[in-house]
N, C-alpha and C. Protein backbone atom coordinates (compact mmCIF):
# COMPACT_ATOMS: atom_id res chain seq x y z
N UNK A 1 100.43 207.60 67.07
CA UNK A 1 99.60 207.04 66.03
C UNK A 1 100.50 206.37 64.99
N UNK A 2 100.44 205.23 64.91
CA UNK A 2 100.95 204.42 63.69
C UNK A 2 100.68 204.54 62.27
N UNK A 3 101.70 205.02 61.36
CA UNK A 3 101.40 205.26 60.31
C UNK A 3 101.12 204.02 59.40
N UNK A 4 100.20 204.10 58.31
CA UNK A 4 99.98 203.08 58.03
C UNK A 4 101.00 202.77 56.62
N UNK A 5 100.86 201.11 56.76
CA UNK A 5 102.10 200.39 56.02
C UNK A 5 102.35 200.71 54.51
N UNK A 6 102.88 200.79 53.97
CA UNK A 6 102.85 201.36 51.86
C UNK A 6 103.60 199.98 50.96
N UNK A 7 102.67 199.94 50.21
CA UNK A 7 103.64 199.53 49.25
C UNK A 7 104.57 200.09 48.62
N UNK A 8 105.74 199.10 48.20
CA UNK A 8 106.68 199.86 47.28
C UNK A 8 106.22 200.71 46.19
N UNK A 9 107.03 201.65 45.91
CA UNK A 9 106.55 202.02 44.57
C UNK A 9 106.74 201.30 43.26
N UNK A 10 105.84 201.36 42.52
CA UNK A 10 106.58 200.19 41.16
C UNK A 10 107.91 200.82 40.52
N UNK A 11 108.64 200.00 40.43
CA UNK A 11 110.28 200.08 39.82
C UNK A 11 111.28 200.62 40.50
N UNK A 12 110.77 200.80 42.06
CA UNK A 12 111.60 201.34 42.99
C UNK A 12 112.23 200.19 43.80
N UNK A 13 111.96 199.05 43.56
CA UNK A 13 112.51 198.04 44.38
C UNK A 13 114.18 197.33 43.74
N UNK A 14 113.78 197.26 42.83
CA UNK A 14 115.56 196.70 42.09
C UNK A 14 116.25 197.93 42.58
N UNK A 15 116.15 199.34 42.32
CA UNK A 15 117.00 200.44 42.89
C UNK A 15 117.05 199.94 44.57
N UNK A 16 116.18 199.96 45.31
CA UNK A 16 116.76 199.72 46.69
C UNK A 16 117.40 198.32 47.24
N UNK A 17 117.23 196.91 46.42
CA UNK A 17 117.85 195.97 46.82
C UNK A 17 119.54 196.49 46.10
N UNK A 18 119.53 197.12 45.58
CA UNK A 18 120.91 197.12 44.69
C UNK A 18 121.56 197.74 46.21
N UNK A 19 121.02 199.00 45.93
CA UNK A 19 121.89 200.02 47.03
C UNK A 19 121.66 199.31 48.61
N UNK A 20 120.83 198.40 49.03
CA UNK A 20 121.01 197.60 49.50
C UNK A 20 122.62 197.06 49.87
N UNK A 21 122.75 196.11 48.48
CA UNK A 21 123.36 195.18 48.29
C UNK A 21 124.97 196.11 48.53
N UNK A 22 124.99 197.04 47.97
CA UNK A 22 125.87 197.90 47.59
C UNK A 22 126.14 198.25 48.65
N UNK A 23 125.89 198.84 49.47
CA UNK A 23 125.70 199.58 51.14
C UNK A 23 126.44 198.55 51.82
N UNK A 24 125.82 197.16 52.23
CA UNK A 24 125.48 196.34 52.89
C UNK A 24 126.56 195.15 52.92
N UNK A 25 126.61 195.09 51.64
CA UNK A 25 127.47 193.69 51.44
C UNK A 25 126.52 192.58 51.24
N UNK A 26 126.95 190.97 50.81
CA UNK A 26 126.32 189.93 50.76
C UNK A 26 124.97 189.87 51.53
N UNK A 27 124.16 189.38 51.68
CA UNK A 27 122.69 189.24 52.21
C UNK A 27 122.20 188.05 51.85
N UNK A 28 121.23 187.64 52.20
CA UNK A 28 120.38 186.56 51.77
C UNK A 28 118.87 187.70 51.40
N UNK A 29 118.04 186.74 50.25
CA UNK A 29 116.60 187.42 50.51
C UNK A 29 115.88 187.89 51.84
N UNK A 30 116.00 187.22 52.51
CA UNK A 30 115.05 187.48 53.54
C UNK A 30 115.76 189.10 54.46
N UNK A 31 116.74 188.82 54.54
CA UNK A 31 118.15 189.65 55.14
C UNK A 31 117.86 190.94 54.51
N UNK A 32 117.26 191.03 52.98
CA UNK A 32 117.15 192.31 52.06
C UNK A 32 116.34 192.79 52.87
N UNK A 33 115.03 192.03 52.85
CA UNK A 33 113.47 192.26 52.64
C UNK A 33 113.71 193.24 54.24
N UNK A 34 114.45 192.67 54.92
CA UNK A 34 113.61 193.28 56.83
C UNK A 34 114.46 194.36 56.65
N UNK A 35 115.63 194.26 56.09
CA UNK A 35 116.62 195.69 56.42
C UNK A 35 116.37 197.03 55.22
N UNK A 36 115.92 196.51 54.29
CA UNK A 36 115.21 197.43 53.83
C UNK A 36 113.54 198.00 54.24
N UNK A 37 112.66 197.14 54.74
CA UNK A 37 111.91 197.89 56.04
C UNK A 37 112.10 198.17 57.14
N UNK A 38 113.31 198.02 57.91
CA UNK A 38 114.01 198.76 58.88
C UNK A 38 114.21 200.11 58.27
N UNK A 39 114.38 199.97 57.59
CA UNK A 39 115.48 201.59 57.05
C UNK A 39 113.92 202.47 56.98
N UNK A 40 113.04 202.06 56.36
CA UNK A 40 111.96 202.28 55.81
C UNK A 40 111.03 203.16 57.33
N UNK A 41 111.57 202.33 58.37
CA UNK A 41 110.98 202.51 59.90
C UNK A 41 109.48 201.90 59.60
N UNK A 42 109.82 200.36 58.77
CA UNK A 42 108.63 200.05 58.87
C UNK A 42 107.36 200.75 58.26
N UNK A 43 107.44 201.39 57.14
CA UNK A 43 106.35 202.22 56.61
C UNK A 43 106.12 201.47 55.47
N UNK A 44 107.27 200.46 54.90
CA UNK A 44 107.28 199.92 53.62
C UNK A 44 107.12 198.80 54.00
N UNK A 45 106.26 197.91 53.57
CA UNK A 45 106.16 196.33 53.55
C UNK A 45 106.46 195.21 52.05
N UNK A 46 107.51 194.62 52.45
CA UNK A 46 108.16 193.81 51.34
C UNK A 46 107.61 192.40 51.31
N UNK A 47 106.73 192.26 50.09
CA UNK A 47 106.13 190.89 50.12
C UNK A 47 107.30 189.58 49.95
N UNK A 48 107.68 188.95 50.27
CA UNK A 48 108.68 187.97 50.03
C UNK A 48 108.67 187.45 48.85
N UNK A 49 107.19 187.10 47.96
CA UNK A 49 107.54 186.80 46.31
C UNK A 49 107.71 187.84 45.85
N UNK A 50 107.37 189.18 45.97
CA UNK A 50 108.25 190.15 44.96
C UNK A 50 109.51 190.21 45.32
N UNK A 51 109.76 190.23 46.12
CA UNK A 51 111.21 190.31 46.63
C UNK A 51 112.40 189.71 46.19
N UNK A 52 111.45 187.89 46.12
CA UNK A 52 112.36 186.98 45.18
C UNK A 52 112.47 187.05 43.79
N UNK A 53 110.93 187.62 43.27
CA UNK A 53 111.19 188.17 41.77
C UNK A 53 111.94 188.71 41.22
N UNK A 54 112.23 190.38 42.00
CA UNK A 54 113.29 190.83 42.00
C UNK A 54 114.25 190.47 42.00
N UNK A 55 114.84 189.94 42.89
CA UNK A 55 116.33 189.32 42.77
C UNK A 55 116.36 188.11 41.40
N UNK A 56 115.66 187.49 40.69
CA UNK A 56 115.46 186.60 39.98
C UNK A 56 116.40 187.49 38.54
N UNK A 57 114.88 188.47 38.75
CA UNK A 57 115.29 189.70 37.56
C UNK A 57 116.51 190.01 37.39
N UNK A 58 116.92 190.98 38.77
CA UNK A 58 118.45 191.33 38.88
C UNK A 58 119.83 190.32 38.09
N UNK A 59 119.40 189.21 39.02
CA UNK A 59 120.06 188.27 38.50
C UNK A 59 120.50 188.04 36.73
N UNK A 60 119.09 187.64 36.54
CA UNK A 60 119.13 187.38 34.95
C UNK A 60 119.54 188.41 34.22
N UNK A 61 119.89 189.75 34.71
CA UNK A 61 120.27 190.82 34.18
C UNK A 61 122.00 191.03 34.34
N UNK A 62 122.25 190.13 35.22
CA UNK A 62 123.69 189.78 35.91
C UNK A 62 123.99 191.26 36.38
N UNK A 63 123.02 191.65 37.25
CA UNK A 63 123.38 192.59 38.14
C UNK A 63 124.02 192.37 39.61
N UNK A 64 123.04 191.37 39.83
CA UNK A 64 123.77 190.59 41.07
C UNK A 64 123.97 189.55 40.79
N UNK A 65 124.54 189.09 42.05
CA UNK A 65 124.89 187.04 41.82
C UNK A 65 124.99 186.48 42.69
N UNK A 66 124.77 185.19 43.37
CA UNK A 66 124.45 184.68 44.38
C UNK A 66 125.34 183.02 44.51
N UNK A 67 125.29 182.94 45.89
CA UNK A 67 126.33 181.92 46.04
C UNK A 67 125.22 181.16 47.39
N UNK A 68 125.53 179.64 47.52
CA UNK A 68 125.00 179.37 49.21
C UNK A 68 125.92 179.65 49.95
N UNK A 69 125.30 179.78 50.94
CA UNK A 69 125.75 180.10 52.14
C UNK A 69 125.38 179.96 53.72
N UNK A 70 126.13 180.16 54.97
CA UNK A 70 124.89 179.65 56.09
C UNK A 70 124.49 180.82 56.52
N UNK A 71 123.35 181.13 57.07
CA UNK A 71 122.79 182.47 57.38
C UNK A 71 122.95 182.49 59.39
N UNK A 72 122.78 183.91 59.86
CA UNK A 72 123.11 183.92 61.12
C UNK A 72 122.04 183.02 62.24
N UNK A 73 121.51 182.30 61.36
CA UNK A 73 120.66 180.81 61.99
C UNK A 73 120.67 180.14 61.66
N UNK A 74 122.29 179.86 61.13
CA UNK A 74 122.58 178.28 60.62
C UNK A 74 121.84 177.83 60.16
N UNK A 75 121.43 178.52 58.50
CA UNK A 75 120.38 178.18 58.00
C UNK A 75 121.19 178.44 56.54
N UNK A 76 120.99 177.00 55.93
CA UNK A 76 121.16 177.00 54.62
C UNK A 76 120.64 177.98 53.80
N UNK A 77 121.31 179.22 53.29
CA UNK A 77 120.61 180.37 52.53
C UNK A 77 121.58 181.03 51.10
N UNK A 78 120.77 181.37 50.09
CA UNK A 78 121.26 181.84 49.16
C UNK A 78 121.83 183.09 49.09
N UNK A 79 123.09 183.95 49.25
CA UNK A 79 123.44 185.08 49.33
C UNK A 79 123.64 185.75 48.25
N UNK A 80 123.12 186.88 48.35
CA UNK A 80 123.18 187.62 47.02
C UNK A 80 123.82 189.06 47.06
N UNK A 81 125.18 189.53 46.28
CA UNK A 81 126.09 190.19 46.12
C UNK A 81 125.70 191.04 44.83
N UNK A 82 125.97 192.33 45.07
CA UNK A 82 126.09 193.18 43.49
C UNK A 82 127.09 192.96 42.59
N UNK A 83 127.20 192.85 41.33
CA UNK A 83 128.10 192.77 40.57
C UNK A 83 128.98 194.54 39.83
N UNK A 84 129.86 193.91 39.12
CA UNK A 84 130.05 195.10 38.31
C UNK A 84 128.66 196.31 37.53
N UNK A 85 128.80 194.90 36.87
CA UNK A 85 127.25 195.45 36.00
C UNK A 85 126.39 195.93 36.95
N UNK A 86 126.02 195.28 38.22
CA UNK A 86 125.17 195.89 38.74
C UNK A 86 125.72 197.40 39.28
N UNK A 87 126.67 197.73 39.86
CA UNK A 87 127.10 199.33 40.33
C UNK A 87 126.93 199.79 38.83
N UNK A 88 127.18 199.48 37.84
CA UNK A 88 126.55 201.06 36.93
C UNK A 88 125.21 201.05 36.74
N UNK A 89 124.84 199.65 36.92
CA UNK A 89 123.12 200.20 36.96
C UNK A 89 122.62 201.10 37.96
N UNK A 90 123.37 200.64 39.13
CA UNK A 90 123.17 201.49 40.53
C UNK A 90 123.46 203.06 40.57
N UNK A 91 124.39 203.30 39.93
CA UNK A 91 124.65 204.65 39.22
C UNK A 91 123.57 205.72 38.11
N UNK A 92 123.41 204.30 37.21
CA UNK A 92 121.85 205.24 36.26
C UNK A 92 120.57 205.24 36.99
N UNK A 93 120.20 204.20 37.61
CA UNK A 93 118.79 204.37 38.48
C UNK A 93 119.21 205.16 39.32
N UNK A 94 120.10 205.36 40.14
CA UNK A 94 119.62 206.21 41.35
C UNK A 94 120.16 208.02 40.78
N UNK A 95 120.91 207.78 39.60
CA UNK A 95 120.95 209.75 38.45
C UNK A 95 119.08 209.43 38.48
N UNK A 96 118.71 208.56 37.70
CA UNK A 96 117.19 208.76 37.17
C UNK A 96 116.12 209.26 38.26
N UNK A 97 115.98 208.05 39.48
CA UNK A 97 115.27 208.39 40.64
C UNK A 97 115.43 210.17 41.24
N UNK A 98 116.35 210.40 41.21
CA UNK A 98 117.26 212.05 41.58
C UNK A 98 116.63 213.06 40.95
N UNK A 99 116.86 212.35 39.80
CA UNK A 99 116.32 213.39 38.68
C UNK A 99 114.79 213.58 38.78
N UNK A 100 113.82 212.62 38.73
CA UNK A 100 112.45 212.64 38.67
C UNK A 100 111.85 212.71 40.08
N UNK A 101 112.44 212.52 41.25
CA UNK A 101 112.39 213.13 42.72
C UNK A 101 112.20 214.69 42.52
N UNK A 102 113.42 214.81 42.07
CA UNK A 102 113.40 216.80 42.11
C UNK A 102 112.61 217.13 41.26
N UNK A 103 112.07 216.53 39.87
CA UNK A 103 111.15 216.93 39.51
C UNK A 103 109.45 217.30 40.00
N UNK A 104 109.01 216.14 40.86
CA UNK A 104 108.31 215.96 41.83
C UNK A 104 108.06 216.84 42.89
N UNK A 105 109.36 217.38 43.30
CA UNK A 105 109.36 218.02 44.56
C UNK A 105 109.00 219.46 44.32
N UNK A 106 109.28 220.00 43.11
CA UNK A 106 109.44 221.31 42.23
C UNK A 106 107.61 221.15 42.14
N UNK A 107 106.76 220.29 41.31
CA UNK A 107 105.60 220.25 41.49
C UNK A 107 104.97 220.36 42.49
N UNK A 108 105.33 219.55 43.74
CA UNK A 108 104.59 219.88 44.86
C UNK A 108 104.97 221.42 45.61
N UNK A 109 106.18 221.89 45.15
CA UNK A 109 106.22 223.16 45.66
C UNK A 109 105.56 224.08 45.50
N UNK A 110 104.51 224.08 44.25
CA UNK A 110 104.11 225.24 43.96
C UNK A 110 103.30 225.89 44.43
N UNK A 111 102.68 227.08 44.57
CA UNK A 111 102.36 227.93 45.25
C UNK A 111 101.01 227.75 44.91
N UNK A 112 100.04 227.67 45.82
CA UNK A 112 98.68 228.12 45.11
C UNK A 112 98.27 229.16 44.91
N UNK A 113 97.40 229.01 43.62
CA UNK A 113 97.40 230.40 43.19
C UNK A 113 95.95 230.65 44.14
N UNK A 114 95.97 231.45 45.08
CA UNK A 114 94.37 232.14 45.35
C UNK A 114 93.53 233.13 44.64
N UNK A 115 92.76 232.99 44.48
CA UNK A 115 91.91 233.32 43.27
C UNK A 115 90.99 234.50 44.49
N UNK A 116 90.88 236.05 43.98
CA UNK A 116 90.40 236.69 44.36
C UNK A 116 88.92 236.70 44.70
């Protein structure tokens, strides 16, 4: 049975193109978008304008930075690299995500109480 597809969570996407980027090395958009729903096994679906938003954002934040380049179909494409700035952001979002994960997980642990 095929599980069905999810959106991202909101503000979880700049954290995964980073560590992406970070992981991965140079990429183009499109290059982000499938290998981060690969990883995902396909449960996450990446719309291509948020995707580019994102990186827009990143950018203007000079987290990442981007150069042309040819893509593995000799295809004129924009590649986009993490910066300095971007690894310490990559450092506080993914302490924050950590942090409010385990918080999460501690909630769903709890025991129900059965009521006599």
């Amino acid at each position: 049975m095929a599980a069905d597809k999810s959106e991202v969570l909101q503000g979880t996407l700049d954290l995964m193109i980073l560590k992406t980027l970070h992981a991965l090395g140079p990429l183009h958009g499109f290059g982000i978008a499938r290998r981060i729903e690969q990883l995902s096994d396909d449960v996450l679906t990446l719309n291509e304008g948020t995707v580019y938003t994102s990186l827009l954002r990143l950018q203007q934040k000079s987290w990442i930075a981007s150069e042309w380049g040819v893509s593995e179909n000799n295809r004129r494409a924009r590649f986009y690299r993490i910066t300095k700035r971007g690894l310490k952001q990559l450092a506080i979002e993914t302490e924050n995500w950590e942090r409010i994960s385990g918080v999460i997980g501690r909630v769903l642990a709890l025991e129900t109480k059965v009521e006599p």
